[in-house]
Protein backbone atom coordinates (compact mmCIF):
# COMPACT_ATOMS: atom_id res chain seq x y z
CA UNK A 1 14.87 8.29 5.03
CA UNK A 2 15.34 6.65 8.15
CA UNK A 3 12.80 7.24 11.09
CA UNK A 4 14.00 6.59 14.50
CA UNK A 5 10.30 5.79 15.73
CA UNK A 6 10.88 2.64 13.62
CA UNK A 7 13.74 1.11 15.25
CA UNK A 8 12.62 -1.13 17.73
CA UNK A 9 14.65 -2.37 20.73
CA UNK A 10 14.22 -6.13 21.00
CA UNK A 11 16.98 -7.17 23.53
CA UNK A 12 14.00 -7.76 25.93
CA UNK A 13 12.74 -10.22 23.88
CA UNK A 14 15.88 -11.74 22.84
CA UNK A 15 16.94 -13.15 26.04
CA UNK A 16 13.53 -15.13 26.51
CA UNK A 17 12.66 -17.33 23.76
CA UNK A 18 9.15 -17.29 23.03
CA UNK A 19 8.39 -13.84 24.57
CA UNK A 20 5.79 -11.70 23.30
CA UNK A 21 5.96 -7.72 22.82
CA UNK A 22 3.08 -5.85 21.72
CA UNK A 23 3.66 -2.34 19.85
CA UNK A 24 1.47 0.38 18.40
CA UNK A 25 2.82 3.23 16.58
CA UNK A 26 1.97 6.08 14.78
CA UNK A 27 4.53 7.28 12.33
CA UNK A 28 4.64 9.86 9.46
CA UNK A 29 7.06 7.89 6.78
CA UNK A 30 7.55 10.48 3.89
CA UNK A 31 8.02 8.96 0.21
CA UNK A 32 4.96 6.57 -0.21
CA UNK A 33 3.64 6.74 -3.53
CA UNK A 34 3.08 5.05 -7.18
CA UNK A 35 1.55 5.85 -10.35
CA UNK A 36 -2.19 6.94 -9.29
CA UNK A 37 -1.71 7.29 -5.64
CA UNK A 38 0.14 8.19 -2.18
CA UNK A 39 0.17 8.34 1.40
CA UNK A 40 -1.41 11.19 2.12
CA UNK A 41 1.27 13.99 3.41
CA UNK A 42 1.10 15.13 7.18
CA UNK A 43 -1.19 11.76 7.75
CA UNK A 44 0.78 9.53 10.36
CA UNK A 45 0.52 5.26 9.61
CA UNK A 46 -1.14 3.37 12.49
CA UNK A 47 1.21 0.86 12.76
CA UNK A 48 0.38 -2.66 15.26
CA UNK A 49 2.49 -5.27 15.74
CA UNK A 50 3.16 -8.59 17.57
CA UNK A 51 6.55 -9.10 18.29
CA UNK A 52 8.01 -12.67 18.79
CA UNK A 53 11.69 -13.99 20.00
CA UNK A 54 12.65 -17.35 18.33
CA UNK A 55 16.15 -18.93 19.52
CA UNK A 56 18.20 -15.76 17.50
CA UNK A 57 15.37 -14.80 15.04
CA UNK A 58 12.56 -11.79 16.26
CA UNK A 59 8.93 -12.63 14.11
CA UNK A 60 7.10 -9.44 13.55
CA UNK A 61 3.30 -9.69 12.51
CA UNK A 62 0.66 -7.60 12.69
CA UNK A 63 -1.10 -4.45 9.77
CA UNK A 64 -0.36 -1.15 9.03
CA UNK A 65 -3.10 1.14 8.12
CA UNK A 66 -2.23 4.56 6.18
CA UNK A 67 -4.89 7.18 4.08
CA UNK A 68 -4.33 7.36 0.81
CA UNK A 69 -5.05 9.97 -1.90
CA UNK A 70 -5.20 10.24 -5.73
CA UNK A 71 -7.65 10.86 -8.33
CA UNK A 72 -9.76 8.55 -10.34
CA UNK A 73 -8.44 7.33 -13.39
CA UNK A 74 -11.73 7.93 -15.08
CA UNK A 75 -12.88 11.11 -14.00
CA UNK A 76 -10.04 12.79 -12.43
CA UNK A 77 -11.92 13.71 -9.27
CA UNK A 78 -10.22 13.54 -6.00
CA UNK A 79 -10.18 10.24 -3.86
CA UNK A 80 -9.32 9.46 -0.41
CA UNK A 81 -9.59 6.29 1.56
CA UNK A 82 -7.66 4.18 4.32
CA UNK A 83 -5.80 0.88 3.38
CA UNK A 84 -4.77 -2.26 5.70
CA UNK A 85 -1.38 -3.70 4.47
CA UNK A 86 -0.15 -7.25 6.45
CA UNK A 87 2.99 -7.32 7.74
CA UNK A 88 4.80 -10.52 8.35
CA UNK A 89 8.54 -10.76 8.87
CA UNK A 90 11.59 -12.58 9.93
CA UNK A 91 14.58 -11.10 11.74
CA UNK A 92 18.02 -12.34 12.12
CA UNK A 93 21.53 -12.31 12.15
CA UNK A 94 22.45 -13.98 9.56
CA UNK A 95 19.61 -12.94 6.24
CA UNK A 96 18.78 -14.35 3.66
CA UNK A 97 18.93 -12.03 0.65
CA UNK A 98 14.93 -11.79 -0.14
CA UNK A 99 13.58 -13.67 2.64
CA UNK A 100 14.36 -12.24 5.79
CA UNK A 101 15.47 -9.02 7.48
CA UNK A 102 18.98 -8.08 9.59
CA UNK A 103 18.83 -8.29 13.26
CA UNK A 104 21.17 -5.81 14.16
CA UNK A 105 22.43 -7.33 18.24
CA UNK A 106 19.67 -5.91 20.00
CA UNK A 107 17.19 -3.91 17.78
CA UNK A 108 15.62 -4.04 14.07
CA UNK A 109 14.39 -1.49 11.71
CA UNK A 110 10.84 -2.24 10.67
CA UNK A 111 10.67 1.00 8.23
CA UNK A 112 11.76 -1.25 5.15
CA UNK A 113 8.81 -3.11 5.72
CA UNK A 114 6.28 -1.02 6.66
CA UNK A 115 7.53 0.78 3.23
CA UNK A 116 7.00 -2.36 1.61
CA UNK A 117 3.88 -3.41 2.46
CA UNK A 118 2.23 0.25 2.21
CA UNK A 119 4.02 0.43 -1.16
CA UNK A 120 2.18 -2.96 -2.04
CA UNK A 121 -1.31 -2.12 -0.75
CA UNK A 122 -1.70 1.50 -2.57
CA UNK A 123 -3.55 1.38 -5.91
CA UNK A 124 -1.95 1.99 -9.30
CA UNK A 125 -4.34 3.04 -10.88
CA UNK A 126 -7.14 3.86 -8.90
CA UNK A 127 -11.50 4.05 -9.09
CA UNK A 128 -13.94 6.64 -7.79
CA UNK A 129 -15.95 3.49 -8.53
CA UNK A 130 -16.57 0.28 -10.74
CA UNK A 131 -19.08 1.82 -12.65
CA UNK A 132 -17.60 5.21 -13.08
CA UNK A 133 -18.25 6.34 -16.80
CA UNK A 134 -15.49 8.93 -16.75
CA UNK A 135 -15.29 11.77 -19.26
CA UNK A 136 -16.31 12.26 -22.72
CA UNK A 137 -13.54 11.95 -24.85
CA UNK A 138 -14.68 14.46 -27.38
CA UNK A 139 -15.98 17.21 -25.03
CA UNK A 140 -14.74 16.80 -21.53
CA UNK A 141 -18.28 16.37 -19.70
CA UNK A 142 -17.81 14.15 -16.50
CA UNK A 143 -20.47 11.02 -18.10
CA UNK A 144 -21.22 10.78 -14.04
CA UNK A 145 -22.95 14.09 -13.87
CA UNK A 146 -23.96 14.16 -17.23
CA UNK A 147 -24.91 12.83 -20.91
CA UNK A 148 -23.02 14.96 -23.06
CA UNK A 149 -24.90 13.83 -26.50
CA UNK A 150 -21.60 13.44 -28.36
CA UNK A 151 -21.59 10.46 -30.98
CA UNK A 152 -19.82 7.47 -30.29
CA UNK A 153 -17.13 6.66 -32.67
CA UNK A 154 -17.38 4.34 -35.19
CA UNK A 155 -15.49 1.31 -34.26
CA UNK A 156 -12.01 0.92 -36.86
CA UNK A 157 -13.47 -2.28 -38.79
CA UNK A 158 -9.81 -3.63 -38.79
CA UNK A 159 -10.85 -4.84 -34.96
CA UNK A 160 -14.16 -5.87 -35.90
CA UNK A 161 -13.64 -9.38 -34.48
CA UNK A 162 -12.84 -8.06 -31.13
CA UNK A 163 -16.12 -6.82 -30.62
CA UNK A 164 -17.32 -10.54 -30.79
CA UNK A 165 -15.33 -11.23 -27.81
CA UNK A 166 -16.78 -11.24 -24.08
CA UNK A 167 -15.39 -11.77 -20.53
CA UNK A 168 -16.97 -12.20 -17.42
């Protein structure tokens, strides 16, 4: 899965502490999905960073933006939209397990967290809308479009005292 556009030289940076490397990418990373959505495929991520050398550490800081696609959880129609993921990172040497990444002599791989924080960002389960009605259980009819005239069902009196219950 590894993408070569990822792997960033940083020897540059290394042998000034405290220098500064800007970088703008745009990569097509294949595999980005969960439940209700993905990365859209043949749609590259725009991909800025800030890079910054610390004694033998490299910070890396900056967003990723990628478009998205699923369908409404509701409805089932088709959605598309862009998301903005932070990324904010530590390189070095020696890792810590969870915490930071390997610095690998004189380059890192930013792909695990660009993966990461896409992976993070895209919805589960996603809306058309907040106040999307979806379909009619009974018949189908999209309750967007439409009123289909179906009856509601009868609520199971067994969860009666549910229905007393309201959130905010």
């Amino acid at each position: 899965m590894g993408t070569d556009s990822l792997v960033l030289g940083v020897a540059d940076l290394l042998s000034r502490p405290s220098r500064r490397r800007e970088e703008h990418l745009e990569v097509e990373v294949s595999g980005l999905a969960v439940l209700g959505s993905k990365v859209a495929e043949g749609k590259a991520l725009r991909i800025d960073l800030l890079l910054e050398a610390l004694n033998e550490a490299v910070v890396v800081k900056g967003t990723t933006a990628a478009t998205w696609v699923g369908e409404c959880r509701r409805c089932l129609r088709p959605l598309e939209a862009t998301l903005q993921a932070p990324i904010l990172e530590i390189f070095e040497t020696d890792p810590t397990e969870g915490e930071t990444q390997p610095l690998q002599r004189d380059h890192i791989d930013v792909e695990p967290v660009i993966r990461e924080a896409v992976l993070l960002e895209l919805p589960l389960a996603p809306l058309c809308g907040a106040d999307c009605a979806g379909l009619c259980p009974q018949c189908g009819t999209d309750r967007n479009e439409a009123e289909c005239g179906c009856a509601e069902e009868a609520s199971d009196p067994r969860w009666a005292g549910l229905d007393q219950l309201h959130f905010e």
